[in-house]
C-alpha atoms as a PDB file:
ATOM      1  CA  UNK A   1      13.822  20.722  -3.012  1.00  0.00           C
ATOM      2  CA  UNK A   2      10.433  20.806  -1.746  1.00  0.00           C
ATOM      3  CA  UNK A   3      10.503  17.014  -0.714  1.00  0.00           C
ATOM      4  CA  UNK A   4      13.830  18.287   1.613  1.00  0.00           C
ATOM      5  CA  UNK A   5      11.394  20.922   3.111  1.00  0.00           C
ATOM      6  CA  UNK A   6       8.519  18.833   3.896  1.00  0.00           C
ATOM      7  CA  UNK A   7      11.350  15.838   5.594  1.00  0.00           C
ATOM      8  CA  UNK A   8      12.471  18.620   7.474  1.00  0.00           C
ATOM      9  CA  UNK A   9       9.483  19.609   8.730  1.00  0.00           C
ATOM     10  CA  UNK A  10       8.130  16.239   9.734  1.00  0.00           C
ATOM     11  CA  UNK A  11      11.659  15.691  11.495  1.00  0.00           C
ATOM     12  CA  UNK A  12      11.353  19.020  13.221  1.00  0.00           C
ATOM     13  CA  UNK A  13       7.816  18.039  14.713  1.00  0.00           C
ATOM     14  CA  UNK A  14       9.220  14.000  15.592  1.00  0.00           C
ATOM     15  CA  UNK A  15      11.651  15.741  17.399  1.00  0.00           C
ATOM     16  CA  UNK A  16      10.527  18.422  19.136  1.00  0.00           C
ATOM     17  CA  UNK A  17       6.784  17.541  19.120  1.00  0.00           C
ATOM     18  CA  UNK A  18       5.995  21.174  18.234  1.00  0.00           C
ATOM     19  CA  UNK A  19       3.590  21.672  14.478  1.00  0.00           C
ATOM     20  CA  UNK A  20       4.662  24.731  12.257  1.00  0.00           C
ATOM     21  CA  UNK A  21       1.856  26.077  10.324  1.00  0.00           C
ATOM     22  CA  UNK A  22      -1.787  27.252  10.382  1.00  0.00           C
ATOM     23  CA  UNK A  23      -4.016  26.803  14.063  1.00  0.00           C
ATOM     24  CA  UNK A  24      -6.048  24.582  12.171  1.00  0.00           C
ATOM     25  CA  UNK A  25      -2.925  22.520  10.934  1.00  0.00           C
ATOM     26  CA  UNK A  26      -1.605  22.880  14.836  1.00  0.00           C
ATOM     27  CA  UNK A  27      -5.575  21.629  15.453  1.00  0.00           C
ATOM     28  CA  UNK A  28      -5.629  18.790  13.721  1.00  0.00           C
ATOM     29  CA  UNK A  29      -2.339  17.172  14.541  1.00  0.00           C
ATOM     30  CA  UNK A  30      -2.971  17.990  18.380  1.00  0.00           C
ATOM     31  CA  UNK A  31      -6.267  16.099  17.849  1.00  0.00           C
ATOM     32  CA  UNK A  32      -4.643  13.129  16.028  1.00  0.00           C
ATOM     33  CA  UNK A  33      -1.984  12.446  18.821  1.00  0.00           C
ATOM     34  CA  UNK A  34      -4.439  12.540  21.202  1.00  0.00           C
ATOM     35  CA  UNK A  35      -6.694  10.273  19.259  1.00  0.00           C
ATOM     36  CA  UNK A  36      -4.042   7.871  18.402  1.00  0.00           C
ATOM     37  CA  UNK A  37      -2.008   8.263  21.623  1.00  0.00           C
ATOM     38  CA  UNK A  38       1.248  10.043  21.448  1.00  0.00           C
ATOM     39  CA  UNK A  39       3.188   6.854  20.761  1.00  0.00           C
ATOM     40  CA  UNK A  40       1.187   5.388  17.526  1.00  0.00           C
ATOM     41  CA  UNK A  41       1.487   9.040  16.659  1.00  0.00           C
ATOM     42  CA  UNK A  42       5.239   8.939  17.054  1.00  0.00           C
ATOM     43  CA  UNK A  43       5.869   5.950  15.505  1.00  0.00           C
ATOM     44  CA  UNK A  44       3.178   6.938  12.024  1.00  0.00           C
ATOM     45  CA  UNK A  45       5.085  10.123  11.562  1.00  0.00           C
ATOM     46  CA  UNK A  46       8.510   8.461  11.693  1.00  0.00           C
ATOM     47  CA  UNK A  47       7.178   6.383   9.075  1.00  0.00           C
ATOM     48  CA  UNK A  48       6.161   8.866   6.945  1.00  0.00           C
ATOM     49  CA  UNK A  49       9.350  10.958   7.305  1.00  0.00           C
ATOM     50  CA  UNK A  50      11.780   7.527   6.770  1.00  0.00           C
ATOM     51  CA  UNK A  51      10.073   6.786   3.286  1.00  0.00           C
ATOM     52  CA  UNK A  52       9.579  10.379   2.817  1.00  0.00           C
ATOM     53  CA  UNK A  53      13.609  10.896   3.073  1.00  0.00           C
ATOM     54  CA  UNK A  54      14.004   7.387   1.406  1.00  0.00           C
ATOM     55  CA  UNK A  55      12.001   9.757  -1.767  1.00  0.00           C
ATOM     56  CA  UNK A  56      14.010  12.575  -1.303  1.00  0.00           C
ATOM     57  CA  UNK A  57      17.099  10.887  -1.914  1.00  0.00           C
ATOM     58  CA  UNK A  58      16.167   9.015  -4.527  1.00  0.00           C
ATOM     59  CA  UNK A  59      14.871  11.680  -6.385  1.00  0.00           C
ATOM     60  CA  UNK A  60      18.548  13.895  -5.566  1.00  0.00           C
ATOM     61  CA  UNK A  61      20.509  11.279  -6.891  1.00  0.00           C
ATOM     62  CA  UNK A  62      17.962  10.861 -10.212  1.00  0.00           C
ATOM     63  CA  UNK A  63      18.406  14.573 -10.877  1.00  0.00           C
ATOM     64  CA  UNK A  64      22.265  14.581 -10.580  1.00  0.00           C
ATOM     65  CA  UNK A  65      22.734  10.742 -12.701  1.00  0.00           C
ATOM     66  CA  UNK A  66      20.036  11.067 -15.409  1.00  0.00           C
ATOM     67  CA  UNK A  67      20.896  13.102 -18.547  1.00  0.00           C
ATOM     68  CA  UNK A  68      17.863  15.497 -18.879  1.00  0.00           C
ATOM     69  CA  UNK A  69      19.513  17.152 -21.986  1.00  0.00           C
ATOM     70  CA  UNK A  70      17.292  14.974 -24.614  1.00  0.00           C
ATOM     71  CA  UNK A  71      13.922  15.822 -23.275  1.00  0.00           C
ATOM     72  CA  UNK A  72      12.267  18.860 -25.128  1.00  0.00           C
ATOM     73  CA  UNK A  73       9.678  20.176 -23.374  1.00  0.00           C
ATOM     74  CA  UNK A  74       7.475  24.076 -24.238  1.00  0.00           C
ATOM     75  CA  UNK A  75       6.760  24.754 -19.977  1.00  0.00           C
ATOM     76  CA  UNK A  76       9.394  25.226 -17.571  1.00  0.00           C
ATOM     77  CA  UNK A  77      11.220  22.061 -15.847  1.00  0.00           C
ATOM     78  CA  UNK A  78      11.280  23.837 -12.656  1.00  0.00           C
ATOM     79  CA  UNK A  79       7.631  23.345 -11.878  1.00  0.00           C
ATOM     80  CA  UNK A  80       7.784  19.587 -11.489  1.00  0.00           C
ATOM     81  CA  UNK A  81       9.814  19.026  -8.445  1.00  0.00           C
ATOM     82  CA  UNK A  82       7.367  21.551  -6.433  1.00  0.00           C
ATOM     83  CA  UNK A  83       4.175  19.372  -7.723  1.00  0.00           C
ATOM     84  CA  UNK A  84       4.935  15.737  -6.882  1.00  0.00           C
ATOM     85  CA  UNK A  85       5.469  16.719  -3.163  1.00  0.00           C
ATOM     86  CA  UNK A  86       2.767  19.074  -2.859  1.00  0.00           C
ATOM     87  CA  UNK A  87       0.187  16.732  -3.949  1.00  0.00           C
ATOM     88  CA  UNK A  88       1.555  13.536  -1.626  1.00  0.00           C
ATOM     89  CA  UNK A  89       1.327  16.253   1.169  1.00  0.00           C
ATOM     90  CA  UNK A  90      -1.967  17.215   0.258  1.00  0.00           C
ATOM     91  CA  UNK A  91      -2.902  13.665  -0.135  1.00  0.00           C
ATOM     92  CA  UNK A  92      -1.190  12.533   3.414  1.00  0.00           C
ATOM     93  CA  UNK A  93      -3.301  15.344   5.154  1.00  0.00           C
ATOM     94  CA  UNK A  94      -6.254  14.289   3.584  1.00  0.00           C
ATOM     95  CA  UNK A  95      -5.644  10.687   4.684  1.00  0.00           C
ATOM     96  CA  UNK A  96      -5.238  11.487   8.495  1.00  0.00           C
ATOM     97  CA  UNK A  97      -8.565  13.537   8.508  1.00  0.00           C
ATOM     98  CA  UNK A  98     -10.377  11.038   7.357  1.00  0.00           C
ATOM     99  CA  UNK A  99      -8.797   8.793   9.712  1.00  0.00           C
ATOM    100  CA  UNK A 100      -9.999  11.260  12.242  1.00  0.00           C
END
């Protein structure tokens, strides 16, 4: 679910070219397109959001085919589809500062 969000978000910003979020989030990605130039910018974030959609459904169609009824596990499932996204997120923003 969270993977749907952050596609969304990333299409929302392609299209539009406004940033949701913190000033220092709006900051940061003002300051990358005009360090990159608005169409390397462009064409980067459509990347992202392609493989990031390319993820998304993979990971839909996993959770609807695969039997999950074997696995035992003592934590709650419903933790794990928040954390995989939330670290390649936190990974992606990472990247781009550093490429800053």
């Amino acid at each position: 679910m969270f993977c749907w969000v952050i596609t969304a978000y990333m299409l929302y910003t392609i299209m539009t070219g406004k940033t949701i979020g913190t000033k220092t989030s709006q900051r940061v990605q003002a300051f990358d397109r005009d360090h990159m130039g608005e169409k390397r910018w462009k064409r980067k974030t459509l990347t992202e959001a392609l493989i990031l959609s390319v993820l998304s459904i993979i990971l839909t169609v996993c959770l609807f085919v695969l039997d999950f009824d074997f696995v035992q596990l003592d934590f709650p499932i419903s933790v794990f589809p928040l954390i995989g996204p939330w670290i390649g997120f936190n990974i992606g923003e990472i990247v781009r500062m550093n490429n800053l």
